[in-house]
C-alpha atoms as a PDB file:
ATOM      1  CA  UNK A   1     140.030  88.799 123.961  1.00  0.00           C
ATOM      2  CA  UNK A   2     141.096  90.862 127.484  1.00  0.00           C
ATOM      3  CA  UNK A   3     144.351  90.326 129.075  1.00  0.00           C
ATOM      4  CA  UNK A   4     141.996  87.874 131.937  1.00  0.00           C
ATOM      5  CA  UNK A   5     140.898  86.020 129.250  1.00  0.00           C
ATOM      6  CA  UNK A   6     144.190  85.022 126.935  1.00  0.00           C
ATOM      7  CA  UNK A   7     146.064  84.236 130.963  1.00  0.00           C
ATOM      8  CA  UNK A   8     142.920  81.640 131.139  1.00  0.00           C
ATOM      9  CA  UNK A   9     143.602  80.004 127.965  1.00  0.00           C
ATOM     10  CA  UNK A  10     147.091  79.775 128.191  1.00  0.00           C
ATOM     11  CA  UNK A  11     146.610  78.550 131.470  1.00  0.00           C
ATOM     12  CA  UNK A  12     143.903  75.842 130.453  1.00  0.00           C
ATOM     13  CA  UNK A  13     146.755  74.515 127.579  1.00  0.00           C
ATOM     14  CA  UNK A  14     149.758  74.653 129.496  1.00  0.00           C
ATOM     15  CA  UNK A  15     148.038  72.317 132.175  1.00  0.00           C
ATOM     16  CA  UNK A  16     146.981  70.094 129.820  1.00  0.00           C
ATOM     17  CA  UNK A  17     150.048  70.276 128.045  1.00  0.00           C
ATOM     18  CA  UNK A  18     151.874  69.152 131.169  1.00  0.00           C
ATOM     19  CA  UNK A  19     149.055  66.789 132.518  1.00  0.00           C
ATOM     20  CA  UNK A  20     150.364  65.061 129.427  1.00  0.00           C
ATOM     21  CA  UNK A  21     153.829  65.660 129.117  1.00  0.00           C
ATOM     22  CA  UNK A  22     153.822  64.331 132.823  1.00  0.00           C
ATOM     23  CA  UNK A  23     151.159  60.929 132.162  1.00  0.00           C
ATOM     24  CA  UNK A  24     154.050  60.119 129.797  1.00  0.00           C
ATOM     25  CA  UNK A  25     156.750  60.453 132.193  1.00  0.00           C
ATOM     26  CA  UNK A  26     155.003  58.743 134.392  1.00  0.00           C
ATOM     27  CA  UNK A  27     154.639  55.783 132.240  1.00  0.00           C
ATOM     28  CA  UNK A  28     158.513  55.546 131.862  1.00  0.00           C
ATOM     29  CA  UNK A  29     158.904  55.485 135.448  1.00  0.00           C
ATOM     30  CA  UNK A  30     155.966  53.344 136.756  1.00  0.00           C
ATOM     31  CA  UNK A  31     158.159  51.091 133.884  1.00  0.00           C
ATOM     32  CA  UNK A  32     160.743  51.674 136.300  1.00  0.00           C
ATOM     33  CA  UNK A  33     159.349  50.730 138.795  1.00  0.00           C
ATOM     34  CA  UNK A  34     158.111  47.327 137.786  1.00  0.00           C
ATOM     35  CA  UNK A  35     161.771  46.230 136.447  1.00  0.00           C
ATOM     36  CA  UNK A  36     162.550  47.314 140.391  1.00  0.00           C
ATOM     37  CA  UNK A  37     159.755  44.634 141.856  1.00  0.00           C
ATOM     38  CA  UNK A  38     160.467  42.239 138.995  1.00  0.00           C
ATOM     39  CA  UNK A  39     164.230  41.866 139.658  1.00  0.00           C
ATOM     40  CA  UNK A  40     163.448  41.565 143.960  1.00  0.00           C
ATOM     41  CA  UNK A  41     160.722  38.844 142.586  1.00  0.00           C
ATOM     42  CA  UNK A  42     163.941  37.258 141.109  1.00  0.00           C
ATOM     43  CA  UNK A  43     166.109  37.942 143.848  1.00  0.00           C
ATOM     44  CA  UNK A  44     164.241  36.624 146.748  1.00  0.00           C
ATOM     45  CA  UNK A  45     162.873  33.450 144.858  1.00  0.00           C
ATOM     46  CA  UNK A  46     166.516  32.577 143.584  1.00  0.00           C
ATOM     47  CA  UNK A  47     167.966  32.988 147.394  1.00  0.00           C
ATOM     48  CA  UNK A  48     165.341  30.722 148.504  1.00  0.00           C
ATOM     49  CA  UNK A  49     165.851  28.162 146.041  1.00  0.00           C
ATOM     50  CA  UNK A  50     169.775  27.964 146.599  1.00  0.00           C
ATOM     51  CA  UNK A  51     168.914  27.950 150.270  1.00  0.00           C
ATOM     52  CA  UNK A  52     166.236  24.933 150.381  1.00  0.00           C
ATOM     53  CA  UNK A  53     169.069  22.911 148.554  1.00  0.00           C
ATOM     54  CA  UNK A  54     171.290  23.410 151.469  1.00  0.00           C
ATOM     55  CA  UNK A  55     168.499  22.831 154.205  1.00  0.00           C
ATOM     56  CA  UNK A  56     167.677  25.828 155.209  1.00  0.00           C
ATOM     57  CA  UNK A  57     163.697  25.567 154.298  1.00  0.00           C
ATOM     58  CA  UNK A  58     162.361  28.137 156.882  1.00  0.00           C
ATOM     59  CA  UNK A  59     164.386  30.682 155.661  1.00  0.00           C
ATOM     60  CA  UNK A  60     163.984  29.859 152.475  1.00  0.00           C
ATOM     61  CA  UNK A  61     159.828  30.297 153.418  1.00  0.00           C
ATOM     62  CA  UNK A  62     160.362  33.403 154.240  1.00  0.00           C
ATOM     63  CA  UNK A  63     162.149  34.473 151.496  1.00  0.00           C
ATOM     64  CA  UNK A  64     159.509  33.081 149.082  1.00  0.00           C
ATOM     65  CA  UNK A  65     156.637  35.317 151.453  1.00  0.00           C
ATOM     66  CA  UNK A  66     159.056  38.501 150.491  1.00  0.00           C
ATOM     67  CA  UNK A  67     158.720  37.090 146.913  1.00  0.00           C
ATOM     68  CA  UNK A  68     155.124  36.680 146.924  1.00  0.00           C
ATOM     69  CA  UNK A  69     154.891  40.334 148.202  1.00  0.00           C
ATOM     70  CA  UNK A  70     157.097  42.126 145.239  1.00  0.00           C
ATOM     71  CA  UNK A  71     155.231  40.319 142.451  1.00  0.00           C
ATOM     72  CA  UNK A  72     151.860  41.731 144.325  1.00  0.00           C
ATOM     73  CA  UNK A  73     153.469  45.270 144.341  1.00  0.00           C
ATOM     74  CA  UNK A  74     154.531  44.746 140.878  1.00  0.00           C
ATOM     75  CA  UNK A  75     150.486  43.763 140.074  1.00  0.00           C
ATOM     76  CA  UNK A  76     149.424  46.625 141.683  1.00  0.00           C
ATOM     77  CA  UNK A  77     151.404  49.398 139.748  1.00  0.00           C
ATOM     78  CA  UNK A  78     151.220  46.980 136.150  1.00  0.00           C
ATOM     79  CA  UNK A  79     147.242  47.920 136.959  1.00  0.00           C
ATOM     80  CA  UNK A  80     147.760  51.426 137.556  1.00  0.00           C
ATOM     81  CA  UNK A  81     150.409  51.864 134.531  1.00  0.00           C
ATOM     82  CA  UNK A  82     147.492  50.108 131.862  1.00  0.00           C
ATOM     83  CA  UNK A  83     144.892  53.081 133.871  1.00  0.00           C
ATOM     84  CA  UNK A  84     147.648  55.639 132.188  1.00  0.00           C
ATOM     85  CA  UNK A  85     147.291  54.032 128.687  1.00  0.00           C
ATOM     86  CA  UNK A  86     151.122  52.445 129.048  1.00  0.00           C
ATOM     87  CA  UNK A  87     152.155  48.904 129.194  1.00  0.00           C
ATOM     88  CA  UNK A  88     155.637  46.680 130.463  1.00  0.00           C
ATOM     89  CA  UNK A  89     157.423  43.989 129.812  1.00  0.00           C
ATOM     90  CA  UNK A  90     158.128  43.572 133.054  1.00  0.00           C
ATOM     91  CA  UNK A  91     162.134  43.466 132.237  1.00  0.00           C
ATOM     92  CA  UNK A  92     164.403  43.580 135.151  1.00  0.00           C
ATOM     93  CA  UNK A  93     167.217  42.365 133.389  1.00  0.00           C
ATOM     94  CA  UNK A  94     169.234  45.691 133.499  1.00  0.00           C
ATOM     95  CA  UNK A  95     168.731  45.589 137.358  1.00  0.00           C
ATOM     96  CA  UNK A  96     169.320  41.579 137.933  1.00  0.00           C
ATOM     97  CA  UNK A  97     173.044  40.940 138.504  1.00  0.00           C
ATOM     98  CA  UNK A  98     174.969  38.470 136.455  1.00  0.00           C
ATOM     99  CA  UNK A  99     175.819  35.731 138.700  1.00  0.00           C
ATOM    100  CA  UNK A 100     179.711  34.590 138.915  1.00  0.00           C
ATOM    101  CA  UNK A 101     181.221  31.328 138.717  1.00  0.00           C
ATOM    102  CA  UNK A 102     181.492  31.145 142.908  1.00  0.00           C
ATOM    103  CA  UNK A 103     177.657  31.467 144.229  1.00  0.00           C
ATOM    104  CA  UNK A 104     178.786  30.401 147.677  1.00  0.00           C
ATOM    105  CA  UNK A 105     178.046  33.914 149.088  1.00  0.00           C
ATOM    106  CA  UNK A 106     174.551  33.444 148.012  1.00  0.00           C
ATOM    107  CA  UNK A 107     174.341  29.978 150.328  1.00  0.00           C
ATOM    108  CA  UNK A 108     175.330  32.365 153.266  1.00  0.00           C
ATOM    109  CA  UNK A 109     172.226  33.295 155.516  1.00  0.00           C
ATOM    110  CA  UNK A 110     173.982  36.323 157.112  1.00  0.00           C
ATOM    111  CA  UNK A 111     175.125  37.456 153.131  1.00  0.00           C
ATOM    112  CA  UNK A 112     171.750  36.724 152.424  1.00  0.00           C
ATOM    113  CA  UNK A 113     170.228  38.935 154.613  1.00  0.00           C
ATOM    114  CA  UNK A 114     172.845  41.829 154.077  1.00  0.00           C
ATOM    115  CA  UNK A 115     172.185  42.003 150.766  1.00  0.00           C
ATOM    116  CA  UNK A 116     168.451  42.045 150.892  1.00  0.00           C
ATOM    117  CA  UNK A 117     168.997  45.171 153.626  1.00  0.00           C
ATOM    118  CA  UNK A 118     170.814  46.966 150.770  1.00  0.00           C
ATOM    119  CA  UNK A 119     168.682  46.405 147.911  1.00  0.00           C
ATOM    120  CA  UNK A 120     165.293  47.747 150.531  1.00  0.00           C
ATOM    121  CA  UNK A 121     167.146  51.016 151.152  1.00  0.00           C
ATOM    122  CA  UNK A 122     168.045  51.122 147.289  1.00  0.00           C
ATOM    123  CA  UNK A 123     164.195  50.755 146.633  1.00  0.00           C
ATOM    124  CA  UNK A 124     163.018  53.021 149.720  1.00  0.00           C
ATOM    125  CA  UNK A 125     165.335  55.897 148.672  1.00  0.00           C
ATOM    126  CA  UNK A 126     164.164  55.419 145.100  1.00  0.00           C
ATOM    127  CA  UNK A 127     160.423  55.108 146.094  1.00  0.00           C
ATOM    128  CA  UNK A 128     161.073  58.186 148.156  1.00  0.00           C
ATOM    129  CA  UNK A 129     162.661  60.456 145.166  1.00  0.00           C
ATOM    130  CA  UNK A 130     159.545  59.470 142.549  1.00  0.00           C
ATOM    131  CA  UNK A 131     157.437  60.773 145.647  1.00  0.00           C
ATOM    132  CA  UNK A 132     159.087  63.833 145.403  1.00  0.00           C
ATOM    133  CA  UNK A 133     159.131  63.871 141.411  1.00  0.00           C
ATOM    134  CA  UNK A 134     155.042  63.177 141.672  1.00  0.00           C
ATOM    135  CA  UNK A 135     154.645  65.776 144.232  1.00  0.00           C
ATOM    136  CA  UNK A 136     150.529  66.063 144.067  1.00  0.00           C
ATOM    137  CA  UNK A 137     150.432  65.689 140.206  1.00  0.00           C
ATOM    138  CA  UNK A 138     149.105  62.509 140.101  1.00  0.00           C
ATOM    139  CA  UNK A 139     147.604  62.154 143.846  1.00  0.00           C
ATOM    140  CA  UNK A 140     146.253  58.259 142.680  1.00  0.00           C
ATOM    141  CA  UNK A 141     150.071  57.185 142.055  1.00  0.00           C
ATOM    142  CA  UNK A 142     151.174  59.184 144.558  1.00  0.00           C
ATOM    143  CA  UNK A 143     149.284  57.117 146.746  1.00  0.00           C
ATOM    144  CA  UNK A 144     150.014  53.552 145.291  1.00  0.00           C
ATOM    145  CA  UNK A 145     153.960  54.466 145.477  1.00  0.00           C
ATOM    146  CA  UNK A 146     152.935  55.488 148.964  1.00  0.00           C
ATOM    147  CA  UNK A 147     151.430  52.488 150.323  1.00  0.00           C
ATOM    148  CA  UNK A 148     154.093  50.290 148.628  1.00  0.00           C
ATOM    149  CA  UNK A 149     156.459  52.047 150.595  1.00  0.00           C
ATOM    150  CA  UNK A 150     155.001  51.575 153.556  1.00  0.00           C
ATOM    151  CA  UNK A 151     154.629  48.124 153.304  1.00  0.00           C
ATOM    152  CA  UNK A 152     158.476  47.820 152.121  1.00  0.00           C
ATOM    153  CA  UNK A 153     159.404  49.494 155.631  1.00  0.00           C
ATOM    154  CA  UNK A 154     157.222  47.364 157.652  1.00  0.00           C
ATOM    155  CA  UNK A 155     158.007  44.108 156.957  1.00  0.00           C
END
């Protein structure tokens, strides 16, 4: 075997080697990423709920249209992560905060709305470092993160 030919094999392992090494990674963090959709699911359905009960029904519609958004993003990358052979429970509990005995700040429109601006930069930033992570390994989730993102920043 020349010197050409063993650099062409080693080559030919070592990216599939890391074609694999990195579909598995990717699994974990496409995981990730559905707890992340999950727990907004959770957090924009139980703001509207605690909202409706106080009369506040168009915001709470509006909350429940951000809702119906995260579980489609969540759809979209639970499609993409069974393509890659892994599966999820969909479990957001590690990223769903306990809530305390006084849940007046969640009745609070402005509070409301605060808090939903911090958790979208949380998920933009974090969107934005698996981008970087993915570089053009994997140019199909590369361009579901992509478009998620995109959509986060738009509405």
């Amino acid at each position: 075997m020349t010197a050409a030919e063993f650099e062409a094999k080693v080559h030919e392992h070592w990216t599939r080697a890391h074609a694999a090494a990195m579909q598995g990674q990717l699994a974990e963090v496409l995981d990730t990423v559905l707890a992340i959709q999950a727990a907004c699911f959770l957090r924009y359905n139980r703001q509207a709920m605690a909202l409706t009960g106080i009369g506040r029904p168009e915001f709470a519609a509006r909350l429940r249209e951000h809702a119906r958004r995260e579980i489609e993003y969540a759809l979209r990358v639970a499609r993409r992560l069974n393509d890659l052979g892994g599966h999820s429970e969909f479990d957001a509990n590690a990223l769903v905060a306990e809530e305390g005995p006084d849940g007046a700040d969640r009745l609070d429109p402005d509070r409301v709305v605060e808090e939903n601006r911090v958790a979208r930069r949380v998920v933009v930033t974090t969107y934005q470092d698996i981008l970087g992570w993915i570089g053009q390994g994997d140019p199909v989730t590369r361009h579901l993160i992509e478009s998620i993102l995109d959509e986060e920043r738009s509405t």
